[in-house]
PDB file of N, CA and C in Angstrom:
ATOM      1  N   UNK A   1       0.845  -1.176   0.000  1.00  0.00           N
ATOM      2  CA  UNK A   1       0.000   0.000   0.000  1.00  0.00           C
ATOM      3  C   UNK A   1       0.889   1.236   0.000  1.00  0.00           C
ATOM      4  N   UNK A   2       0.573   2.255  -0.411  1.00  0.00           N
ATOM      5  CA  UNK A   2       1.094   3.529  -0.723  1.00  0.00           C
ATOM      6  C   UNK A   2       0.671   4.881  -0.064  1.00  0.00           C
ATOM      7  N   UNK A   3       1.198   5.337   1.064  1.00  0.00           N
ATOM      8  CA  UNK A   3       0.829   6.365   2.165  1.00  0.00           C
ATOM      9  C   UNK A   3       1.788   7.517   2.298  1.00  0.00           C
ATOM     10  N   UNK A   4       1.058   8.160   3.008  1.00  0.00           N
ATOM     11  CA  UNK A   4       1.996   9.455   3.250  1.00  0.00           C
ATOM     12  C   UNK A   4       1.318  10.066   4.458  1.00  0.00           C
ATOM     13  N   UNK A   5       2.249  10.936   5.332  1.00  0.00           N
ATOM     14  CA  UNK A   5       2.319  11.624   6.602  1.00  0.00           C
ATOM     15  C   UNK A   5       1.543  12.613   6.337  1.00  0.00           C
ATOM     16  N   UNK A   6       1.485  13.697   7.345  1.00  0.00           N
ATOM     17  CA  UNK A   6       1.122  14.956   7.134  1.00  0.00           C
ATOM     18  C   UNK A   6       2.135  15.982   7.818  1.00  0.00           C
ATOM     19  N   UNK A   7       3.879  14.728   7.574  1.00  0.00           N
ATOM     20  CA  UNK A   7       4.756  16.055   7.638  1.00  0.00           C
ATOM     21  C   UNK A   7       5.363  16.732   6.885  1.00  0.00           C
ATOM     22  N   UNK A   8       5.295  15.785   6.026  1.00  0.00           N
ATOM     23  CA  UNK A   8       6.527  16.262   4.643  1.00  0.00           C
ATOM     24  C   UNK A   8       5.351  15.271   3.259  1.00  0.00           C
ATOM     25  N   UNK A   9       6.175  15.680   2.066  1.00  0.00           N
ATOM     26  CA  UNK A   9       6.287  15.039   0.685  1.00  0.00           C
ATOM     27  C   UNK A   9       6.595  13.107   0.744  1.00  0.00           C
ATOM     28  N   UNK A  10       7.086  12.721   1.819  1.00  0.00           N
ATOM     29  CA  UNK A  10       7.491  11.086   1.578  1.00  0.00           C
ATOM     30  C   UNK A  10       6.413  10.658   1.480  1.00  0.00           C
ATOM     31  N   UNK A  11       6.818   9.799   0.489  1.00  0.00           N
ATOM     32  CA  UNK A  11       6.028   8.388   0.433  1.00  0.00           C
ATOM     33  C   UNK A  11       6.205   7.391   0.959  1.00  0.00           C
ATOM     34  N   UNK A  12       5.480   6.332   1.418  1.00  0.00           N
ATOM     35  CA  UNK A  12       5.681   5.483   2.217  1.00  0.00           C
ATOM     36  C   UNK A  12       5.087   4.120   1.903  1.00  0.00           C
ATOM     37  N   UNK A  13       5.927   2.988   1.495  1.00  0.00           N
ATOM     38  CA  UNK A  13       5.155   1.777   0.881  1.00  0.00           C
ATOM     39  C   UNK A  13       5.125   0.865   2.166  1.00  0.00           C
ATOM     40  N   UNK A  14       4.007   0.730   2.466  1.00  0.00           N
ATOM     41  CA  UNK A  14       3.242  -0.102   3.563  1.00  0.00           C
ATOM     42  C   UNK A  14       2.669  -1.845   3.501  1.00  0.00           C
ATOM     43  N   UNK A  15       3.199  -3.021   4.536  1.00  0.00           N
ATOM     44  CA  UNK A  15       2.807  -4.239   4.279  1.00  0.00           C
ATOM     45  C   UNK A  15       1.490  -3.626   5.106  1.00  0.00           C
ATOM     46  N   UNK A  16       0.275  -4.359   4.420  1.00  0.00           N
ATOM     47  CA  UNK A  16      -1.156  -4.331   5.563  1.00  0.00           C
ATOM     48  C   UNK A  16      -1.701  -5.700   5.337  1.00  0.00           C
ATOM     49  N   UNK A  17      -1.743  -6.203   6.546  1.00  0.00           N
ATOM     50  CA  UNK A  17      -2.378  -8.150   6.948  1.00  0.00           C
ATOM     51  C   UNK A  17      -3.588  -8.143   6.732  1.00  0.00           C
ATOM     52  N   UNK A  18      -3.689  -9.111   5.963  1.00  0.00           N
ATOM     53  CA  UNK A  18      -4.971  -9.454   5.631  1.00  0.00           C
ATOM     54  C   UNK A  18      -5.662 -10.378   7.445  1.00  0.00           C
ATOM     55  N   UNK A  19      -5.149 -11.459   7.183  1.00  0.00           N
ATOM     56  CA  UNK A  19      -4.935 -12.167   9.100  1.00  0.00           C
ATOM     57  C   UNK A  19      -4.585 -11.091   9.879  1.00  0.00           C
ATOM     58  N   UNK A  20      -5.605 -10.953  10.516  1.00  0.00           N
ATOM     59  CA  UNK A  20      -5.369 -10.606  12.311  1.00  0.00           C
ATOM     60  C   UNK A  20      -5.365  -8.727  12.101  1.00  0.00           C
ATOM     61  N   UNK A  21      -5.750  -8.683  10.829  1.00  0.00           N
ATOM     62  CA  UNK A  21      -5.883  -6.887  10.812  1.00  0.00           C
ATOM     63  C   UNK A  21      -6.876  -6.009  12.040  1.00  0.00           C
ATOM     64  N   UNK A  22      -8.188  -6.981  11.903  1.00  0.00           N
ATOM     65  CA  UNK A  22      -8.902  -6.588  12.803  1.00  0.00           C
ATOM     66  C   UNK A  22      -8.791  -6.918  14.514  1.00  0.00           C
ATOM     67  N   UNK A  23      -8.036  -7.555  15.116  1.00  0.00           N
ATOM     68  CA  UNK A  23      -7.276  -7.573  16.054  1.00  0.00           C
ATOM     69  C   UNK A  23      -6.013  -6.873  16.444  1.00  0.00           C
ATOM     70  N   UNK A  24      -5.568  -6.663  15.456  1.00  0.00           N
ATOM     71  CA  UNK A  24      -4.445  -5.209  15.283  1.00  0.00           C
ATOM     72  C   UNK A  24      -5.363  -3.688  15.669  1.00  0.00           C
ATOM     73  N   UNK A  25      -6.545  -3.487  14.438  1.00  0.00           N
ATOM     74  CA  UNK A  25      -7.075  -2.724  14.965  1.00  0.00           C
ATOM     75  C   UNK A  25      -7.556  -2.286  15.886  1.00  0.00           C
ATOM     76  N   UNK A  26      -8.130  -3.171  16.922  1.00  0.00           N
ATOM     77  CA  UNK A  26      -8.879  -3.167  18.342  1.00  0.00           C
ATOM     78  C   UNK A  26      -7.367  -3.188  19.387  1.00  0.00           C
ATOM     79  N   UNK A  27      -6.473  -3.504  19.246  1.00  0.00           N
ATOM     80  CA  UNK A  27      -5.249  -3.009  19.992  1.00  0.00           C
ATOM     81  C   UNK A  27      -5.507  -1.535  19.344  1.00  0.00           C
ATOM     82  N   UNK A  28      -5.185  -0.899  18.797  1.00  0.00           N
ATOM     83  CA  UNK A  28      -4.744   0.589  18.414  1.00  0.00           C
ATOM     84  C   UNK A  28      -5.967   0.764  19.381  1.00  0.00           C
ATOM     85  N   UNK A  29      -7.250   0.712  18.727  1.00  0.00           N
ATOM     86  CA  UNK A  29      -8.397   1.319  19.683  1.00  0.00           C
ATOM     87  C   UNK A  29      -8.122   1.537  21.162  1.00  0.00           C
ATOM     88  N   UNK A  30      -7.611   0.644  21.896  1.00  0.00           N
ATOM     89  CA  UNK A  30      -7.692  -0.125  23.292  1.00  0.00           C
ATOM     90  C   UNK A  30      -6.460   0.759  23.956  1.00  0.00           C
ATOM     91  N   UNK A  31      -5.271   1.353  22.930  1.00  0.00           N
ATOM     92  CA  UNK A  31      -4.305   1.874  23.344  1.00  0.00           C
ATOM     93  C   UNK A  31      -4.839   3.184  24.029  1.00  0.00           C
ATOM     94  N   UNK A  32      -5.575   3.666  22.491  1.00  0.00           N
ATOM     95  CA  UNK A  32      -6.089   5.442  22.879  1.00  0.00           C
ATOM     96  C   UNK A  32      -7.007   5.406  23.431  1.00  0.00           C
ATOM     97  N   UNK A  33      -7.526   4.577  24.272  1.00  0.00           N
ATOM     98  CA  UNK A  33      -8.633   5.188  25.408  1.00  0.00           C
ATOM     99  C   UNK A  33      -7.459   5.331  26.914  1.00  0.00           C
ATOM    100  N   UNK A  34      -8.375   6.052  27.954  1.00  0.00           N
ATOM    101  CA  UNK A  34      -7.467   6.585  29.120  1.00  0.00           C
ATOM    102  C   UNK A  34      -6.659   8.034  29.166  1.00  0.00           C
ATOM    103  N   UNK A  35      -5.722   7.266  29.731  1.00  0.00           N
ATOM    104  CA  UNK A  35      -3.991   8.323  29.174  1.00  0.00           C
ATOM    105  C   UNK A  35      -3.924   8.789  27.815  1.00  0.00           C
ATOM    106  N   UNK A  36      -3.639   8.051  26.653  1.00  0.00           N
ATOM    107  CA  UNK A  36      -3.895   8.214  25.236  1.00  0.00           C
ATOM    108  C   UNK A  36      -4.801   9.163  24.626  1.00  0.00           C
ATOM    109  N   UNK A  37      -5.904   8.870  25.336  1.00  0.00           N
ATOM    110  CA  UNK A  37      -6.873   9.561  24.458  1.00  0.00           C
ATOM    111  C   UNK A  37      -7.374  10.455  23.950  1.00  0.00           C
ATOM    112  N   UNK A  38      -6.402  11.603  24.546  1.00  0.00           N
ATOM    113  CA  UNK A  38      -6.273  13.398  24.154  1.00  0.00           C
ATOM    114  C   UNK A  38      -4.983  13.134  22.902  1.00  0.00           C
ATOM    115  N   UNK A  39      -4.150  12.163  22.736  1.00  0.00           N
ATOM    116  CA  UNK A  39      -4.065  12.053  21.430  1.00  0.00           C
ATOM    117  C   UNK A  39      -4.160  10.743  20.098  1.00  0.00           C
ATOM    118  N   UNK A  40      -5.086  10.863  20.231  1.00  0.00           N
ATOM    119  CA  UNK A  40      -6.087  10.069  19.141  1.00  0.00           C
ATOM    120  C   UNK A  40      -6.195  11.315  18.481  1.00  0.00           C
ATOM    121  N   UNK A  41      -5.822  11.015  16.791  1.00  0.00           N
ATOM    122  CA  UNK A  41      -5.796  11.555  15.628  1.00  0.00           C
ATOM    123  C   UNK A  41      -6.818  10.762  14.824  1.00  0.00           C
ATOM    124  N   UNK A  42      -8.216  11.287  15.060  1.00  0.00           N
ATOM    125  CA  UNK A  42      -9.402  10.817  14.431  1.00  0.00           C
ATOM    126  C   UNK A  42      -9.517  11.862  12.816  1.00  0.00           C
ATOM    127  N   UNK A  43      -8.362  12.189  12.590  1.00  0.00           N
ATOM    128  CA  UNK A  43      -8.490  12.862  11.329  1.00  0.00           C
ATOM    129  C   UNK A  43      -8.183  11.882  10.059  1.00  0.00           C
ATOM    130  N   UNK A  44      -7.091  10.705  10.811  1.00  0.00           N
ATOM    131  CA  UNK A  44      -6.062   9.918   9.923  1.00  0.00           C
ATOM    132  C   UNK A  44      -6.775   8.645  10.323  1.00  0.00           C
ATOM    133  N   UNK A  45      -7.411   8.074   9.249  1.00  0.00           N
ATOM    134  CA  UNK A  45      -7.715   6.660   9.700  1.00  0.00           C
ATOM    135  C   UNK A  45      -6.284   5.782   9.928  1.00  0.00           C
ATOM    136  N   UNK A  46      -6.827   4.479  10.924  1.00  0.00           N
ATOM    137  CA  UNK A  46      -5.638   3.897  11.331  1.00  0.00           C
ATOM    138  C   UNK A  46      -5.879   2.679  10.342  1.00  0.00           C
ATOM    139  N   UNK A  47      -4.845   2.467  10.111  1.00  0.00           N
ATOM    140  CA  UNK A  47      -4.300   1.140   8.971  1.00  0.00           C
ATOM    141  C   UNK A  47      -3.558   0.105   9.506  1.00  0.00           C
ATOM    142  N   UNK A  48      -3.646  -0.688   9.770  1.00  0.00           N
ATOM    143  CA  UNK A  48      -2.826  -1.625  10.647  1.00  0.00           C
ATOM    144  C   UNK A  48      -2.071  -1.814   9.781  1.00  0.00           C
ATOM    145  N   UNK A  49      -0.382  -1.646   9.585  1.00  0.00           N
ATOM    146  CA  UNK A  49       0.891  -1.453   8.636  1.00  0.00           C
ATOM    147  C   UNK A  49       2.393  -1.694   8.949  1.00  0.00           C
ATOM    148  N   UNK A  50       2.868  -2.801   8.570  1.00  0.00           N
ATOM    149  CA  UNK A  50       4.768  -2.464   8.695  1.00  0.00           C
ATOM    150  C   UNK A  50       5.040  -1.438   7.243  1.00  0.00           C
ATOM    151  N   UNK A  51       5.906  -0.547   7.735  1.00  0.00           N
ATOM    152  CA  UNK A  51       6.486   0.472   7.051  1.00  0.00           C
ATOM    153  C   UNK A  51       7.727  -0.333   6.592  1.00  0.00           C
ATOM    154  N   UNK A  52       7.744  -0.372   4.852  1.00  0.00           N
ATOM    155  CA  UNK A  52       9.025  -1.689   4.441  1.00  0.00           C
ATOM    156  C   UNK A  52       9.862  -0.377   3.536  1.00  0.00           C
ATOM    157  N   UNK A  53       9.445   0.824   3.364  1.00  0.00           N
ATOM    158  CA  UNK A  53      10.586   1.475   2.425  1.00  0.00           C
ATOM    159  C   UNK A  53       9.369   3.131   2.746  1.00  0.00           C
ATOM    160  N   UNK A  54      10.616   3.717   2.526  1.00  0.00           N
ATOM    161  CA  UNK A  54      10.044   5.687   2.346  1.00  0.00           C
ATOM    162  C   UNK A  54      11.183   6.498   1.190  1.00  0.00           C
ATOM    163  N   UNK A  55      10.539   6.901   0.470  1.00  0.00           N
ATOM    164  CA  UNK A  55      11.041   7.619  -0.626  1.00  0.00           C
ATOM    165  C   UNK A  55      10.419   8.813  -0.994  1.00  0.00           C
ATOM    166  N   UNK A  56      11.301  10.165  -1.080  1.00  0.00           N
ATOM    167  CA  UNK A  56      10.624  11.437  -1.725  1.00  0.00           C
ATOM    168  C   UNK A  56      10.075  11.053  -3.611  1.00  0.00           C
ATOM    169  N   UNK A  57      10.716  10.087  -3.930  1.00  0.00           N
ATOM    170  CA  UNK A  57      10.179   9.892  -5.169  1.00  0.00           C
ATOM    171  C   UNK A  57       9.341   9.068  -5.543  1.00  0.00           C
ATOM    172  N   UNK A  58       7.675   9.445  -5.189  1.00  0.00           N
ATOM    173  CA  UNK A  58       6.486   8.957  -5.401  1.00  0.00           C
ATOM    174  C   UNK A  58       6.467   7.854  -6.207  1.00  0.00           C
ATOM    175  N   UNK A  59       6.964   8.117  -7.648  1.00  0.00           N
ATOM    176  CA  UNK A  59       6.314   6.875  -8.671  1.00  0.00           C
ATOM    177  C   UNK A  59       7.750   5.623  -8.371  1.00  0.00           C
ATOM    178  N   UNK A  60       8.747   6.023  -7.846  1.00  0.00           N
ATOM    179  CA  UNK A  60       9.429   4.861  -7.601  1.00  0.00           C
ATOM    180  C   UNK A  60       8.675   3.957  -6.123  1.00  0.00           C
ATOM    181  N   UNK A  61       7.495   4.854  -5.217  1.00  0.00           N
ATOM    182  CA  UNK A  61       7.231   3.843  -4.136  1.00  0.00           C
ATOM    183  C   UNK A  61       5.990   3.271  -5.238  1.00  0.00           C
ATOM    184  N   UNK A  62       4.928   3.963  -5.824  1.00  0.00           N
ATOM    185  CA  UNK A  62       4.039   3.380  -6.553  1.00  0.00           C
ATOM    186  C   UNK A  62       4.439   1.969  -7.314  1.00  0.00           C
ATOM    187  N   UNK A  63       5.616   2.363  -8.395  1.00  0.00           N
ATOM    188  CA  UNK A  63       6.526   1.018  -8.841  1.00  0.00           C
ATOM    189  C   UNK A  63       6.499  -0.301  -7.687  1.00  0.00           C
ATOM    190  N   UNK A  64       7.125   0.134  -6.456  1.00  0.00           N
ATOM    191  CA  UNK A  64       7.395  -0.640  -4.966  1.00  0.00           C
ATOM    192  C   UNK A  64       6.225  -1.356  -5.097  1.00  0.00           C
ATOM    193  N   UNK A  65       4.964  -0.664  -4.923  1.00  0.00           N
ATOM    194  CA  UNK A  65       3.643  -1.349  -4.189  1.00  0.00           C
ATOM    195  C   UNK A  65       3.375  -2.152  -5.537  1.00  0.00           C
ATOM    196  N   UNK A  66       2.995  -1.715  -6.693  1.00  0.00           N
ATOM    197  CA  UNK A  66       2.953  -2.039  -7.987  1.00  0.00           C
ATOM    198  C   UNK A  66       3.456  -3.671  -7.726  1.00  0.00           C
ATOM    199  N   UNK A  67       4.633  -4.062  -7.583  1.00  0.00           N
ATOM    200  CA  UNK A  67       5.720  -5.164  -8.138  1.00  0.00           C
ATOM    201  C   UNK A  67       5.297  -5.762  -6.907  1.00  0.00           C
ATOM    202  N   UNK A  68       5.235  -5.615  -5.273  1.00  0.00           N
ATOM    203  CA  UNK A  68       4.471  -5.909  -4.306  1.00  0.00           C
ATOM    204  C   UNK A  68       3.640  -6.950  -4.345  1.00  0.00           C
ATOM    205  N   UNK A  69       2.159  -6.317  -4.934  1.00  0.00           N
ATOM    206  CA  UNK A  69       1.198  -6.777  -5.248  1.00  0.00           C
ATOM    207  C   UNK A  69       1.228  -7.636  -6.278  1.00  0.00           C
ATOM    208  N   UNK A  70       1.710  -7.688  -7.493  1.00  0.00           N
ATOM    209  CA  UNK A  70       1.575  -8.490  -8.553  1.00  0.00           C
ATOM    210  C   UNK A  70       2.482  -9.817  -7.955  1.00  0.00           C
ATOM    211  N   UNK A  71       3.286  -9.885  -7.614  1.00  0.00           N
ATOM    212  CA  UNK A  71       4.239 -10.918  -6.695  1.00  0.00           C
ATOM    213  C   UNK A  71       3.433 -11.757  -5.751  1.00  0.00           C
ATOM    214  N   UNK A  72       3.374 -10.562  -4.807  1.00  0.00           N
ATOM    215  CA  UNK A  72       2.503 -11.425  -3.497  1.00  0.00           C
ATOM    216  C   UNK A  72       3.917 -11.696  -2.689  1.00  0.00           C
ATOM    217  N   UNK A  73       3.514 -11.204  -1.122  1.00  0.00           N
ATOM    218  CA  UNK A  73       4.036 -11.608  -0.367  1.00  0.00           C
ATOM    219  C   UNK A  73       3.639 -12.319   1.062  1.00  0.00           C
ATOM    220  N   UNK A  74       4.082 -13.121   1.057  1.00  0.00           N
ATOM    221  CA  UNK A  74       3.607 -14.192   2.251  1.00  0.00           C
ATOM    222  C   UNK A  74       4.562 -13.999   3.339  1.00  0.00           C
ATOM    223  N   UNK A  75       4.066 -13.214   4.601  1.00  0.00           N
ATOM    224  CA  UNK A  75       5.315 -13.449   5.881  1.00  0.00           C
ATOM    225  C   UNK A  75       4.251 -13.754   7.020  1.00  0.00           C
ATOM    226  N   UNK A  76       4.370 -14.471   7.976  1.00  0.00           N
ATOM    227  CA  UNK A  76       3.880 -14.921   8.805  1.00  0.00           C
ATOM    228  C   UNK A  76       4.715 -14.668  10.570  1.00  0.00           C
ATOM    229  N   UNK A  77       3.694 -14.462  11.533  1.00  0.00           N
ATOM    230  CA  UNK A  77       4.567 -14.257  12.855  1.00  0.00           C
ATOM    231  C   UNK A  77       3.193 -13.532  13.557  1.00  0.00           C
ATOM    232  N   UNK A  78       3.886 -13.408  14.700  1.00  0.00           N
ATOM    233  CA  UNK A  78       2.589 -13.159  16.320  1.00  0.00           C
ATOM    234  C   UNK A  78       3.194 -11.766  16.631  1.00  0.00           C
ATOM    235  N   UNK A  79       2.475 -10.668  17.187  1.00  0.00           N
ATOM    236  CA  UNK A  79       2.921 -10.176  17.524  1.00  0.00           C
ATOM    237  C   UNK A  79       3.114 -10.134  19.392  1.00  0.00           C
ATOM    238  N   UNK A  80       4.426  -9.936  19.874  1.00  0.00           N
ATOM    239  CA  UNK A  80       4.237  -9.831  21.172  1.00  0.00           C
ATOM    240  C   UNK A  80       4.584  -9.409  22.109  1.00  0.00           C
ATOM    241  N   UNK A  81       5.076  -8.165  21.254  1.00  0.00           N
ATOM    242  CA  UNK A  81       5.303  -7.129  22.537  1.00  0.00           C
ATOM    243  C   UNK A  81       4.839  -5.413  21.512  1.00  0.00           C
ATOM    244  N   UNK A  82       5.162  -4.674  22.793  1.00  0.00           N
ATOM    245  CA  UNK A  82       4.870  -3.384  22.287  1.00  0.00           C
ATOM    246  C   UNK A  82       5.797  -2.143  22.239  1.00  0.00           C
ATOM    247  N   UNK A  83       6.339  -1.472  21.687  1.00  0.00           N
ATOM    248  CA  UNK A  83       7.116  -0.505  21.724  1.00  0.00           C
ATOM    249  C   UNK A  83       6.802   0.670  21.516  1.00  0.00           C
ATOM    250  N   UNK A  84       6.931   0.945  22.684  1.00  0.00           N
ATOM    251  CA  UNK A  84       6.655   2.828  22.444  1.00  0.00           C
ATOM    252  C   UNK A  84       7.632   3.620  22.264  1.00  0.00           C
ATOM    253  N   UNK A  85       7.480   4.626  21.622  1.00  0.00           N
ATOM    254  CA  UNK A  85       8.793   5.587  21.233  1.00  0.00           C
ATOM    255  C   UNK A  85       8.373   6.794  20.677  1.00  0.00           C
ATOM    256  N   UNK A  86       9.650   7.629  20.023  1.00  0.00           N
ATOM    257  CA  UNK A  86       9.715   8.829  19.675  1.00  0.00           C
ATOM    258  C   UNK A  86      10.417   9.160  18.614  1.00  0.00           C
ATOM    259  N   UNK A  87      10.280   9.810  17.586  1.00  0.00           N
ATOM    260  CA  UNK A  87      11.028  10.126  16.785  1.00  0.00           C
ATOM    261  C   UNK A  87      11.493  11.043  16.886  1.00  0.00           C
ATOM    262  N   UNK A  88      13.264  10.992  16.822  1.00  0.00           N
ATOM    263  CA  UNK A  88      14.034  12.362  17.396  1.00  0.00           C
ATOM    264  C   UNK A  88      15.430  12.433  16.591  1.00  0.00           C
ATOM    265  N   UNK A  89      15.053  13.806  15.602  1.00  0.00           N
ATOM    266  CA  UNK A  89      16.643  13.520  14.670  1.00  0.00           C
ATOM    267  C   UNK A  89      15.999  12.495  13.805  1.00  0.00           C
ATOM    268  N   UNK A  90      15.251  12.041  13.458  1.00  0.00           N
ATOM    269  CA  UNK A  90      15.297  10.975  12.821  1.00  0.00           C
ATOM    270  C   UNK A  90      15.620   9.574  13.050  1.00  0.00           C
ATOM    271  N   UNK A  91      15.587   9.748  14.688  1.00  0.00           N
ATOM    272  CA  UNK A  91      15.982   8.194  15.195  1.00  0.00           C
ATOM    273  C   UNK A  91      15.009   7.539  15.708  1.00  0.00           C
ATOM    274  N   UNK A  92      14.098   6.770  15.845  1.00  0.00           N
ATOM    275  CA  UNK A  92      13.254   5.606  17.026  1.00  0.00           C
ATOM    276  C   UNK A  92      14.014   5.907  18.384  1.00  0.00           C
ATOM    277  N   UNK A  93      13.672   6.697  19.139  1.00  0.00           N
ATOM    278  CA  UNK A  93      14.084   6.453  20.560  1.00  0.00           C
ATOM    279  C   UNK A  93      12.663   5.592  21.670  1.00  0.00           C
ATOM    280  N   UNK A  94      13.288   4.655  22.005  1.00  0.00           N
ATOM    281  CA  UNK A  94      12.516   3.765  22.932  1.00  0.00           C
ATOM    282  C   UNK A  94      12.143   4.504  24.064  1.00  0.00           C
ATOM    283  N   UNK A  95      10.752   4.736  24.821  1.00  0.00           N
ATOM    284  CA  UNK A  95      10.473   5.083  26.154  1.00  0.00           C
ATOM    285  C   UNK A  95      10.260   4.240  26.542  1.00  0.00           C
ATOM    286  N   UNK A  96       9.601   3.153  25.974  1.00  0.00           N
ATOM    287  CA  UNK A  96       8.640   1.883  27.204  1.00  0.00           C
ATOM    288  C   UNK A  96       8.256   0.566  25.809  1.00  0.00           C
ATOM    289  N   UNK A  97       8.750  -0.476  27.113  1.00  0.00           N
ATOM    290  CA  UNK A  97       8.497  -1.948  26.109  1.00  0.00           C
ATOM    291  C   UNK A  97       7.606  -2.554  26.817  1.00  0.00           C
ATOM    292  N   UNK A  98       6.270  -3.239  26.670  1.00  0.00           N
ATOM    293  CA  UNK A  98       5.202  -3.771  27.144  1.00  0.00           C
ATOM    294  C   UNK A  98       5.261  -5.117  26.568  1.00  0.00           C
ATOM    295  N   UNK A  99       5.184  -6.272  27.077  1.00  0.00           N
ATOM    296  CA  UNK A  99       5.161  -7.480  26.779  1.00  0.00           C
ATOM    297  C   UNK A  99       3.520  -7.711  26.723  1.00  0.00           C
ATOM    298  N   UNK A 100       3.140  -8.524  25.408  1.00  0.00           N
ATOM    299  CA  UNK A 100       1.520  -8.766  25.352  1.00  0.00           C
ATOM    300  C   UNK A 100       1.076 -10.135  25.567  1.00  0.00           C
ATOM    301  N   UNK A 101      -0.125 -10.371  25.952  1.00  0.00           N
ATOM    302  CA  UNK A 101      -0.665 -11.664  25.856  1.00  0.00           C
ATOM    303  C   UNK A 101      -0.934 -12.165  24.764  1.00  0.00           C
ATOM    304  N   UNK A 102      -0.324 -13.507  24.491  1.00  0.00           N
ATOM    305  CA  UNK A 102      -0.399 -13.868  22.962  1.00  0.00           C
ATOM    306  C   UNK A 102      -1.636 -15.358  23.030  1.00  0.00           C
TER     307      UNK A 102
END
């Protein structure tokens, strides 16, 4: 799939699970109630997604998803833990790791 932020111009070619999407989703839900829930961004629907490549040059991620799809990719795995973080500089900085019930 083929996405983009609302910080910049990148593009962003996205895996989205067919299995267990809607259990992905109801975690996101389950996160932003409480503490969370003053930021829930009900502007941006949520997509349950691994982020596999980001490029300022659009028709080379379109190409990406394009060749993607006609292929087919099969990866399989549980998810089971959680990572929270920050983006800083451009790095993933870790605040908090939550182990889940699988």
């Amino acid at each position: 799939m083929l996405g983009a932020d609302d910080i910049d111009e990148t593009a962003y070619v996205f895996l989205v699970p067919d299995e267990g999407n809607s259990d992905i989703s109801l975690l996101h839900d389950h996160l932003y109630t409480g503490l969370l829930a003053e930021h829930l961004r009900l502007e941006f629907p949520f997509i349950p997604h691994i982020t596999v490549a980001s490029t300022q040059d659009w028709k080379l991620a379109k190409d990406w998803c394009d060749s993607l799809n006609t292929t087919g990719l099969d990866i399989q795995g549980v998810i089971r833990s959680l990572t929270v973080g920050v983006l800083k500089d451009g790095k993933l900085q870790t605040i908090a790791e939550h182990q889940l019930a699988v």
